[in-house]
N, C-alpha and C. Protein backbone atom coordinates (compact mmCIF):
# COMPACT_ATOMS: atom_id res chain seq x y z
N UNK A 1 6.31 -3.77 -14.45
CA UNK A 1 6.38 -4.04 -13.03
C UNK A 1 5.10 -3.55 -12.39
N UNK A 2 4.99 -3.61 -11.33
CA UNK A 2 3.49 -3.45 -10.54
C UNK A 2 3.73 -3.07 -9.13
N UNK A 3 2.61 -2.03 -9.08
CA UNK A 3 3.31 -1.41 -7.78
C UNK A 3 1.88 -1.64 -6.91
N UNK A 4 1.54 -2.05 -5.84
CA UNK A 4 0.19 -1.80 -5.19
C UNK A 4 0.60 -1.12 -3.78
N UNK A 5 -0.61 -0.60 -4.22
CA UNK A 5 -1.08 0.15 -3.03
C UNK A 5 -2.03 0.38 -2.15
N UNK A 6 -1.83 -0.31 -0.72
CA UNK A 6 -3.04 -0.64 0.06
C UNK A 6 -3.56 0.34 1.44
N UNK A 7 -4.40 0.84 1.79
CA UNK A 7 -4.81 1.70 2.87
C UNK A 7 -5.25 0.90 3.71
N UNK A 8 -4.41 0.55 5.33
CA UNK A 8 -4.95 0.27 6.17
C UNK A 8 -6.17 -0.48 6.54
N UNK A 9 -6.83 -1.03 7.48
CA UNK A 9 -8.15 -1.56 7.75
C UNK A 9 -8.51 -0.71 8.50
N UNK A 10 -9.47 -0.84 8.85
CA UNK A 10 -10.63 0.07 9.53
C UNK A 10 -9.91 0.11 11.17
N UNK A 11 -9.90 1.39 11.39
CA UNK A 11 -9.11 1.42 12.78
C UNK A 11 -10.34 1.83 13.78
N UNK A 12 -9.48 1.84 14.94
CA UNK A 12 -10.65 2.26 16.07
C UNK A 12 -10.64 3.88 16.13
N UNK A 13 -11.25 4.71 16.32
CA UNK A 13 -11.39 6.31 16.32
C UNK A 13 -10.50 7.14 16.92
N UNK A 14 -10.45 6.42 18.26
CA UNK A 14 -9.79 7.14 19.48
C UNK A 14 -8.57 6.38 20.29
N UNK A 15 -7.48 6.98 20.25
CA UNK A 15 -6.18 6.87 20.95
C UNK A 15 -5.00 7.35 21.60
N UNK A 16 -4.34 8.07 22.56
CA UNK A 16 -3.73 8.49 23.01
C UNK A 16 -3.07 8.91 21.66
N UNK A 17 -2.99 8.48 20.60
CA UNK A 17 -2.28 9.49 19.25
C UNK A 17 -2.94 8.51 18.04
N UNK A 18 -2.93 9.37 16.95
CA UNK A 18 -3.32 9.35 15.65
C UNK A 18 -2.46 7.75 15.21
N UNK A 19 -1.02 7.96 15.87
CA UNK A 19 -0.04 6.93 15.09
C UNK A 19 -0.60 5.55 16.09
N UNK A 20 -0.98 5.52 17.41
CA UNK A 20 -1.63 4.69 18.78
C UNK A 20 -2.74 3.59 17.71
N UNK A 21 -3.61 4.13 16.72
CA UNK A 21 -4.91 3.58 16.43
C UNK A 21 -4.70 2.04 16.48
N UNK A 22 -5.21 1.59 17.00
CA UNK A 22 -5.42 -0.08 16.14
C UNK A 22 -6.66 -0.77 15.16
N UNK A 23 -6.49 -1.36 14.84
CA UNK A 23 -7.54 -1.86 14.11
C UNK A 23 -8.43 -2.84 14.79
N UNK A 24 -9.26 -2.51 14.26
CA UNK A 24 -10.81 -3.39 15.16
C UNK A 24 -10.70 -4.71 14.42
N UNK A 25 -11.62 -5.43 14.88
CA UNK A 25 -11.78 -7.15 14.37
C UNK A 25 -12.10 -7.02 12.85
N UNK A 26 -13.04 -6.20 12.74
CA UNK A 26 -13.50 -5.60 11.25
C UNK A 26 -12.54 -5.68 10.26
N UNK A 27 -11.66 -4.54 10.83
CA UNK A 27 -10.19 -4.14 10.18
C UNK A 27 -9.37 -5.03 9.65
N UNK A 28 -9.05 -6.16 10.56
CA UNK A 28 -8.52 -7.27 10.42
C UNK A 28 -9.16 -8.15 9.56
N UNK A 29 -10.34 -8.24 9.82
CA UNK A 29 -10.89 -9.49 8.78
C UNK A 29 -11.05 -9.07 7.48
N UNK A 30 -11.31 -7.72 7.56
CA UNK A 30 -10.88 -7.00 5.95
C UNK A 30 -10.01 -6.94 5.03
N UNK A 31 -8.83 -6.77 5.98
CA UNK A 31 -7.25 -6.86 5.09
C UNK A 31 -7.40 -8.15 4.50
N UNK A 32 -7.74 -8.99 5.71
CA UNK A 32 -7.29 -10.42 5.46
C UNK A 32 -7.97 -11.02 4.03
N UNK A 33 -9.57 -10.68 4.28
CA UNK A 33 -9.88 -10.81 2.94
C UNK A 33 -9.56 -10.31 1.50
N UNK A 34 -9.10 -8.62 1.58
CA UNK A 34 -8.65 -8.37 0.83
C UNK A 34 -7.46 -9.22 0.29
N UNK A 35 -6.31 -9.19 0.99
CA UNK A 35 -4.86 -10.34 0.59
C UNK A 35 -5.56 -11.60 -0.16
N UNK A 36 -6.24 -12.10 0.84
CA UNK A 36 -6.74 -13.54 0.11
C UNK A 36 -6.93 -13.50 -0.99
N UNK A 37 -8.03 -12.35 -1.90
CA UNK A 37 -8.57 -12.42 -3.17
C UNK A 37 -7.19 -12.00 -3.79
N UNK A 38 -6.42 -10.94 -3.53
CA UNK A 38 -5.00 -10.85 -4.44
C UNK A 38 -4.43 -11.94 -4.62
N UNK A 39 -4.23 -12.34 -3.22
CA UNK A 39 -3.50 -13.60 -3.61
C UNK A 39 -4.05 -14.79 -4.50
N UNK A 40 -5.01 -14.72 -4.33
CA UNK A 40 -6.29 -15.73 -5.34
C UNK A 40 -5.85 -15.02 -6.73
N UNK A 41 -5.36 -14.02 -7.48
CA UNK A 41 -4.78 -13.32 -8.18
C UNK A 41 -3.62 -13.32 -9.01
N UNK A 42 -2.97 -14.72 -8.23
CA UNK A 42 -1.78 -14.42 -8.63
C UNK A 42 -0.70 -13.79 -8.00
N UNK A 43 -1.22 -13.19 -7.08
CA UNK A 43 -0.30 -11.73 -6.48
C UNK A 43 0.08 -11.71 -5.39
N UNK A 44 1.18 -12.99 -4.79
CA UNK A 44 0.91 -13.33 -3.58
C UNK A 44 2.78 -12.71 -2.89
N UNK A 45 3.70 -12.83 -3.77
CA UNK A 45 5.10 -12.76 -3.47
C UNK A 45 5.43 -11.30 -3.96
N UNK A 46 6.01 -10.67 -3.13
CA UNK A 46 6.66 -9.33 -3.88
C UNK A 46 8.27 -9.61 -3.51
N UNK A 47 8.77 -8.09 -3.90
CA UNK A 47 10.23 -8.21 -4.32
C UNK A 47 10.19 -7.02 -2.98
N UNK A 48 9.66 -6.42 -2.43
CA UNK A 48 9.73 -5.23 -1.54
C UNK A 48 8.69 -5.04 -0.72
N UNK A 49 8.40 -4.34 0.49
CA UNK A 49 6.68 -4.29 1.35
C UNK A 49 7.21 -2.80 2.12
N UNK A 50 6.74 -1.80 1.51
CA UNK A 50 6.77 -0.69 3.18
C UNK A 50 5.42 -0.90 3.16
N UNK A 51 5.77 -0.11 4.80
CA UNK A 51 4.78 -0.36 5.69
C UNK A 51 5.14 1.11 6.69
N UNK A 52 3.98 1.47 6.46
CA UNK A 52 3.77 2.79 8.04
C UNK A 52 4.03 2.37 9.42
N UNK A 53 5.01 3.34 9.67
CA UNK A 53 5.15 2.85 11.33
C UNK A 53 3.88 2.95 12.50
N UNK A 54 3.00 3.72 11.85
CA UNK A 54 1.71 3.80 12.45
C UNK A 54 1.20 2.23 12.42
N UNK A 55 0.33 2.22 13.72
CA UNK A 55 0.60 0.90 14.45
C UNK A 55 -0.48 0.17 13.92
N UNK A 56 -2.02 0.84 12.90
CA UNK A 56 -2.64 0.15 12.31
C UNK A 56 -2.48 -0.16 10.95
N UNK A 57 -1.47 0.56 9.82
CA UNK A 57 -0.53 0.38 9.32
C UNK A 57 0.23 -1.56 9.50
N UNK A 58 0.90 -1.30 10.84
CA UNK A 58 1.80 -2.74 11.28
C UNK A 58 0.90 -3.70 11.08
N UNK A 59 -0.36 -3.46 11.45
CA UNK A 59 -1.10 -4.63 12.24
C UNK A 59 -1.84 -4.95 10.67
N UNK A 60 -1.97 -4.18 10.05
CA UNK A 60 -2.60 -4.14 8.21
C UNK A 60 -1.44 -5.47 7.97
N UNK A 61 -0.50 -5.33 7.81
CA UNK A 61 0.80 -5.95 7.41
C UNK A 61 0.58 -7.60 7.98
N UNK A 62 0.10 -7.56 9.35
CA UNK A 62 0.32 -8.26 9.95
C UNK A 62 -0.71 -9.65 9.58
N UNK A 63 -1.66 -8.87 9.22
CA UNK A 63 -3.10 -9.71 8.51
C UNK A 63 -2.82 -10.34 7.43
N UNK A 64 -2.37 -9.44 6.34
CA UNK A 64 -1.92 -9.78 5.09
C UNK A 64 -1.17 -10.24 4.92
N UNK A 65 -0.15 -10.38 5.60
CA UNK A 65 0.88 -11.28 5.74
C UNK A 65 0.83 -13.11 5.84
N UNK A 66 -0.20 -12.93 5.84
CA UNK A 66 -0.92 -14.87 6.18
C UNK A 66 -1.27 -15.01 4.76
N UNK A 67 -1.43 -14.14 3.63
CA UNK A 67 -1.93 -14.40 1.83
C UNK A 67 -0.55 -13.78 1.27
N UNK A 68 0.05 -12.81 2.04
CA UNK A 68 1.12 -12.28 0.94
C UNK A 68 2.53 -12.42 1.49
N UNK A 69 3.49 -12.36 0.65
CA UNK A 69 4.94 -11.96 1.31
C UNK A 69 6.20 -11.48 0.53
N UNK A 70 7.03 -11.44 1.39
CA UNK A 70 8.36 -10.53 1.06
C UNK A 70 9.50 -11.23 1.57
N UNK A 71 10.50 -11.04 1.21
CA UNK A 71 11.62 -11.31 2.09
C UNK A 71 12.33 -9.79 2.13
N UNK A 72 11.66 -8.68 2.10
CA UNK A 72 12.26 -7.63 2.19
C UNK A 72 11.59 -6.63 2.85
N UNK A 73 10.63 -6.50 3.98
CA UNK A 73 9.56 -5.53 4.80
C UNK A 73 10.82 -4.83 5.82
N UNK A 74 10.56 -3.56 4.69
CA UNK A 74 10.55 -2.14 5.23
C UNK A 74 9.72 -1.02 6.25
N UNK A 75 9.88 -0.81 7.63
CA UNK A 75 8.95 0.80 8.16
C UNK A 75 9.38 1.72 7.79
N UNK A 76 8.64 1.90 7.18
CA UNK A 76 9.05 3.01 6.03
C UNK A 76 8.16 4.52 6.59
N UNK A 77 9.24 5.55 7.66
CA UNK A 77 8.83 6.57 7.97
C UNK A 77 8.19 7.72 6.96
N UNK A 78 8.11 7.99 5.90
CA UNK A 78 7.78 8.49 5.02
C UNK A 78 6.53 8.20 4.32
N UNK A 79 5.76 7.14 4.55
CA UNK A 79 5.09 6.75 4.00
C UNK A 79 3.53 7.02 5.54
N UNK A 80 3.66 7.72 6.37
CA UNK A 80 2.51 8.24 7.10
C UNK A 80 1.16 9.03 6.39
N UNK A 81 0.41 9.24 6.64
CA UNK A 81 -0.66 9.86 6.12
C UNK A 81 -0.47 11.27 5.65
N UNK A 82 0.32 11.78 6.04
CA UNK A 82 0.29 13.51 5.12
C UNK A 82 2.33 12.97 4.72
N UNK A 83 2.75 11.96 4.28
CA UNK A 83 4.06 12.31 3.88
C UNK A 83 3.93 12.50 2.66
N UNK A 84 4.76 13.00 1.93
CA UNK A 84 5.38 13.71 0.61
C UNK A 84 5.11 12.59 -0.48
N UNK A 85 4.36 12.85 -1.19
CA UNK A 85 3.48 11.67 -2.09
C UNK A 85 4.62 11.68 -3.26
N UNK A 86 5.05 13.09 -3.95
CA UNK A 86 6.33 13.14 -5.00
C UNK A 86 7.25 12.49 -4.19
N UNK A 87 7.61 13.00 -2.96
CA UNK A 87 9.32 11.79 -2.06
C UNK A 87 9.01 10.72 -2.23
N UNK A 88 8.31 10.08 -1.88
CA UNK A 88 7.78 8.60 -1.90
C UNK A 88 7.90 8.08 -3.40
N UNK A 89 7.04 9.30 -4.14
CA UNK A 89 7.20 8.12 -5.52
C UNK A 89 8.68 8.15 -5.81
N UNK A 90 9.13 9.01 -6.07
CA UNK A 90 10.90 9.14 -6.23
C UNK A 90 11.65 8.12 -5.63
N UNK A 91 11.37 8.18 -4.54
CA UNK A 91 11.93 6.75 -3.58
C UNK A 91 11.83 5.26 -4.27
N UNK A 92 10.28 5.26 -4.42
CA UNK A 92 10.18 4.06 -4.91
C UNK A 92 10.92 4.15 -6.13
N UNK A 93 10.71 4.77 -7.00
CA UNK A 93 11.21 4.97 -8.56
C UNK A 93 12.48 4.72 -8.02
N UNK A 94 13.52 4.65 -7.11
CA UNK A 94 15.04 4.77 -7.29
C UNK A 94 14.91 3.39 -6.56
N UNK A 95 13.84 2.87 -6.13
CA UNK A 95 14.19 1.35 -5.29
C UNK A 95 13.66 0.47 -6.76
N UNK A 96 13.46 0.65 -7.40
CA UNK A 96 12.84 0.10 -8.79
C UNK A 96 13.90 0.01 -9.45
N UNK A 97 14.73 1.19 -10.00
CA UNK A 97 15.65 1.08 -11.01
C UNK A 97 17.25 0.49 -10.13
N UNK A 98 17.03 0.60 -9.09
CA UNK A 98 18.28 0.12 -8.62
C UNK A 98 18.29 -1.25 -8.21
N UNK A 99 17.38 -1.60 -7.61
CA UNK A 99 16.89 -3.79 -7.86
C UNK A 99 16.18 -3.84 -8.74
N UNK A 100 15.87 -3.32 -9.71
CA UNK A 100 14.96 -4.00 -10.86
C UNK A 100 13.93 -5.06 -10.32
N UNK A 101 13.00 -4.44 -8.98
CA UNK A 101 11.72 -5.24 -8.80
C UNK A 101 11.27 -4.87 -9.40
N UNK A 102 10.04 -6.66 -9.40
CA UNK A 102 9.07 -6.29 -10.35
C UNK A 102 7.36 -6.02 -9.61
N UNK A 103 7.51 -5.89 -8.27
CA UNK A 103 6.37 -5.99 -7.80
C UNK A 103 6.66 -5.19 -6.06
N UNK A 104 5.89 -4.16 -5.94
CA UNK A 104 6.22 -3.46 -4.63
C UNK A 104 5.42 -3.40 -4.15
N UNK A 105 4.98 -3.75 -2.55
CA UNK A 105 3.61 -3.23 -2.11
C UNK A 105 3.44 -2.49 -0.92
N UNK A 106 3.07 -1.15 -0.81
CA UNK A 106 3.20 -0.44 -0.27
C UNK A 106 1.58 -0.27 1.07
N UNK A 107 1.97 -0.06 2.02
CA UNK A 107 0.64 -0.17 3.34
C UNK A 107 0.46 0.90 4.10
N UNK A 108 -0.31 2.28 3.57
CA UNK A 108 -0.44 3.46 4.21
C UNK A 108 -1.31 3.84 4.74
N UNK A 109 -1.86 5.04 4.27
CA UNK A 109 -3.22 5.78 4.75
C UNK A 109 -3.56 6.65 3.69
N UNK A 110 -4.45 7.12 4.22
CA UNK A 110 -5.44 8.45 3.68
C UNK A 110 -4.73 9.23 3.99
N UNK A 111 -4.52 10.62 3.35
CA UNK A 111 -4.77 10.80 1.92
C UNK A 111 -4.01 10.35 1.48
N UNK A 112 -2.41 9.71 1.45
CA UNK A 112 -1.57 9.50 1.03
C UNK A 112 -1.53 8.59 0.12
N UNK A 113 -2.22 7.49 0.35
CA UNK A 113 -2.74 6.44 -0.78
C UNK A 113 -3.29 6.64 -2.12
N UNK A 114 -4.01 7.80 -1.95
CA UNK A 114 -4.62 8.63 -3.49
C UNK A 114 -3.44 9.41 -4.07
N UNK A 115 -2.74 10.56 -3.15
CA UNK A 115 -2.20 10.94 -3.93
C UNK A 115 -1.28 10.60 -4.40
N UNK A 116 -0.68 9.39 -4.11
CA UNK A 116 0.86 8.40 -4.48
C UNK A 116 0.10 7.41 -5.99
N UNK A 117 -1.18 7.06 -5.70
CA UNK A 117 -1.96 6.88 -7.26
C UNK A 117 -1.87 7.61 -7.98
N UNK A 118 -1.81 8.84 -7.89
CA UNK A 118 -1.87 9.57 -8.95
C UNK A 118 -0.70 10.16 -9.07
N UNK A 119 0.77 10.01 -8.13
CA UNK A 119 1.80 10.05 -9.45
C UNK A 119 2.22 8.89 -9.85
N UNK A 120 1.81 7.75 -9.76
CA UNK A 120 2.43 6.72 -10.49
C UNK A 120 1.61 6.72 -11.60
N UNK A 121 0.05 7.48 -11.67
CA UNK A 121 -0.79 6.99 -13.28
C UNK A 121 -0.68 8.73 -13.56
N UNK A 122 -0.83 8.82 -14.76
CA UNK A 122 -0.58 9.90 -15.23
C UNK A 122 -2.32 10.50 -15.28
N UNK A 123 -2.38 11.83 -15.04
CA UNK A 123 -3.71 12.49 -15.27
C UNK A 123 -5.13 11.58 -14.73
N UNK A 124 -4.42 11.42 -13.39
CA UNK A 124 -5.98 11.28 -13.00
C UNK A 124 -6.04 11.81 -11.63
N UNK A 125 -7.09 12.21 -10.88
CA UNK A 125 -7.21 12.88 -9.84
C UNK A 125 -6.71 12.27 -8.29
N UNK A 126 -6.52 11.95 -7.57
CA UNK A 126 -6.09 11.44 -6.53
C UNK A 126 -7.25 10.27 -5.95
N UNK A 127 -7.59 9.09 -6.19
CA UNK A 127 -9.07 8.59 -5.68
C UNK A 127 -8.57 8.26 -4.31
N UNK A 128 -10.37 7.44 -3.93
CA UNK A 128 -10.63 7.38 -2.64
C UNK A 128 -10.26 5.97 -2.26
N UNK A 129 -9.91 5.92 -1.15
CA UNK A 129 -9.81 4.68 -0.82
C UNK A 129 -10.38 3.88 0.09
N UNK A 130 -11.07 3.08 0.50
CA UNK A 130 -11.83 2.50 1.38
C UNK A 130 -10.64 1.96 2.07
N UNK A 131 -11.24 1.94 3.31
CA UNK A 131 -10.43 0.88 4.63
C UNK A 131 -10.00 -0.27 3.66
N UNK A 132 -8.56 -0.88 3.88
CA UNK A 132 -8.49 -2.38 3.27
C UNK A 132 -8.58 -2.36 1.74
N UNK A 133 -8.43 -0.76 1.20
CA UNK A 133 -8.73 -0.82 0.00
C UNK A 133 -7.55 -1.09 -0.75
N UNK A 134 -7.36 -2.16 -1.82
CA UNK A 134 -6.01 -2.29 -2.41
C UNK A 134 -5.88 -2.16 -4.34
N UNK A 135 -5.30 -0.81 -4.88
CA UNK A 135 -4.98 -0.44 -6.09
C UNK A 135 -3.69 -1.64 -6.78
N UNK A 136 -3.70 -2.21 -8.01
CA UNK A 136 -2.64 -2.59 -8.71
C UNK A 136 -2.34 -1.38 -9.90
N UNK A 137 -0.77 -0.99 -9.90
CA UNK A 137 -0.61 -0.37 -10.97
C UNK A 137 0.55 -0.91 -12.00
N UNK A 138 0.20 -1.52 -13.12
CA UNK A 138 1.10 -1.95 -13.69
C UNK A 138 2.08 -0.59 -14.39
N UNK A 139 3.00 -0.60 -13.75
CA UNK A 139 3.71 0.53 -13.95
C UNK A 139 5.39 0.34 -15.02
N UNK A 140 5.49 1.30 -15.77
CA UNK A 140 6.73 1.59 -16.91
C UNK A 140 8.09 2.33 -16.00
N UNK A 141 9.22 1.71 -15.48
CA UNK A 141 10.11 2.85 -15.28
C UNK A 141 10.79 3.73 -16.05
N UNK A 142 10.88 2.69 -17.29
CA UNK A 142 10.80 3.74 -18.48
C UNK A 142 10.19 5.12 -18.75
N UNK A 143 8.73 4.97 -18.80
CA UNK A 143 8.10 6.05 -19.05
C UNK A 143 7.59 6.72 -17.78
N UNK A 144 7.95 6.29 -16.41
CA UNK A 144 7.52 6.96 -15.17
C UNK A 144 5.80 7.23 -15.49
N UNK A 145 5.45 6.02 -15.56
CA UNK A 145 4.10 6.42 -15.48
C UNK A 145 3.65 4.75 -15.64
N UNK A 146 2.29 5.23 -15.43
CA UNK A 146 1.43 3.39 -14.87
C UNK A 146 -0.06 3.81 -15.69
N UNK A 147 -0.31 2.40 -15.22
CA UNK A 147 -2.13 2.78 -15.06
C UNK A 147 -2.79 1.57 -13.98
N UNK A 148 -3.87 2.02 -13.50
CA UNK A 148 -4.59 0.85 -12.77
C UNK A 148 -4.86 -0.17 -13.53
N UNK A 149 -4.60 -1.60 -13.29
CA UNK A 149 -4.56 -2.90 -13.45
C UNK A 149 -6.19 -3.38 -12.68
N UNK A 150 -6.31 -3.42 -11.54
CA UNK A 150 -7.79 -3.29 -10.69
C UNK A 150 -7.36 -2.82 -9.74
N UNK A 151 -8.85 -2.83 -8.77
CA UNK A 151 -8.69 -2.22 -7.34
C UNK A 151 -9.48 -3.30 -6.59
N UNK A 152 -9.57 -3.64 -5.34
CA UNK A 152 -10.02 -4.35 -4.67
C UNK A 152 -10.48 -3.51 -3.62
N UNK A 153 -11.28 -4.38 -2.94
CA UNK A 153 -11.71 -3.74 -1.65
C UNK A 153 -12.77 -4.68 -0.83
N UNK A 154 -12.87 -4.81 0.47
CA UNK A 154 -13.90 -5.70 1.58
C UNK A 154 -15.07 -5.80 0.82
């Protein structure tokens, strides 16, 4: 099964709150490109989508949503920029073995995006992620562990 994992587009700096940001034109045309080439991939339908309730998060979703889809998009409070990278994978791991998807794609932030890579692949450090940046991990529920498939990015 395959789990991806995508960080946001490029937001604007400043907003009455951190969760307020939106994404600039940039941002947008980034995701969008990013989706396109996945979807050029093969990788266009999943079985599941969270998504950060943070509002450049939504609007990530909202881009990509014109190359990719779901019939199942989740706001998924847990999945914010400092949430619990072990809760999350656990989560997913129990939304995996209990529908047997085969494809999840998840739409966060920094840092959270690295360190949720690195518990789904075993022994590697948490990487970086560019705006719009999107990881595939072909992942074992069996063996609770993955590895990167590719990464994309603007």
């Amino acid at each position: 099964m395959k789990i991806f994992i995508m960080r946001h587009g490029e937001a604007e700096h400043f907003a009455q709150s951190d969760a307020q940001r939106e994404l600039t034109k940039n941002g947008r045309r980034a995701s969008a490109a990013v989706a396109h080439a996945c979807a050029e991939k093969g990788f266009s339908q999943f079985d599941k989508v969270l998504v950060s309730p943070y509002i450049r998060a939504q609007q990530t979703w909202q881009e990509v949503a014109n190359y990719l889809s779901s019939q199942q998009v989740e706001t998924c409070d847990d999945i914010t920029p400092y949430g619990d990278s072990e809760h999350v994978a656990e989560y997913v791991s129990a939304l995996i073995d209990l529908h047997n998807y085969q494809s999840i794609l998840l739409v966060s932030h920094l840092p959270l995006v690295g360190y949720l890579t690195a518990e789904f692949v075993a022994d590697i450090h948490p990487p970086m992620f560019p705006t719009s940046g999107l990881t595939c991990i072909e992942y074992s529920p069996e063996k609770r562990s993955g590895e990167i498939v590719f990464n994309m990015q603007p």
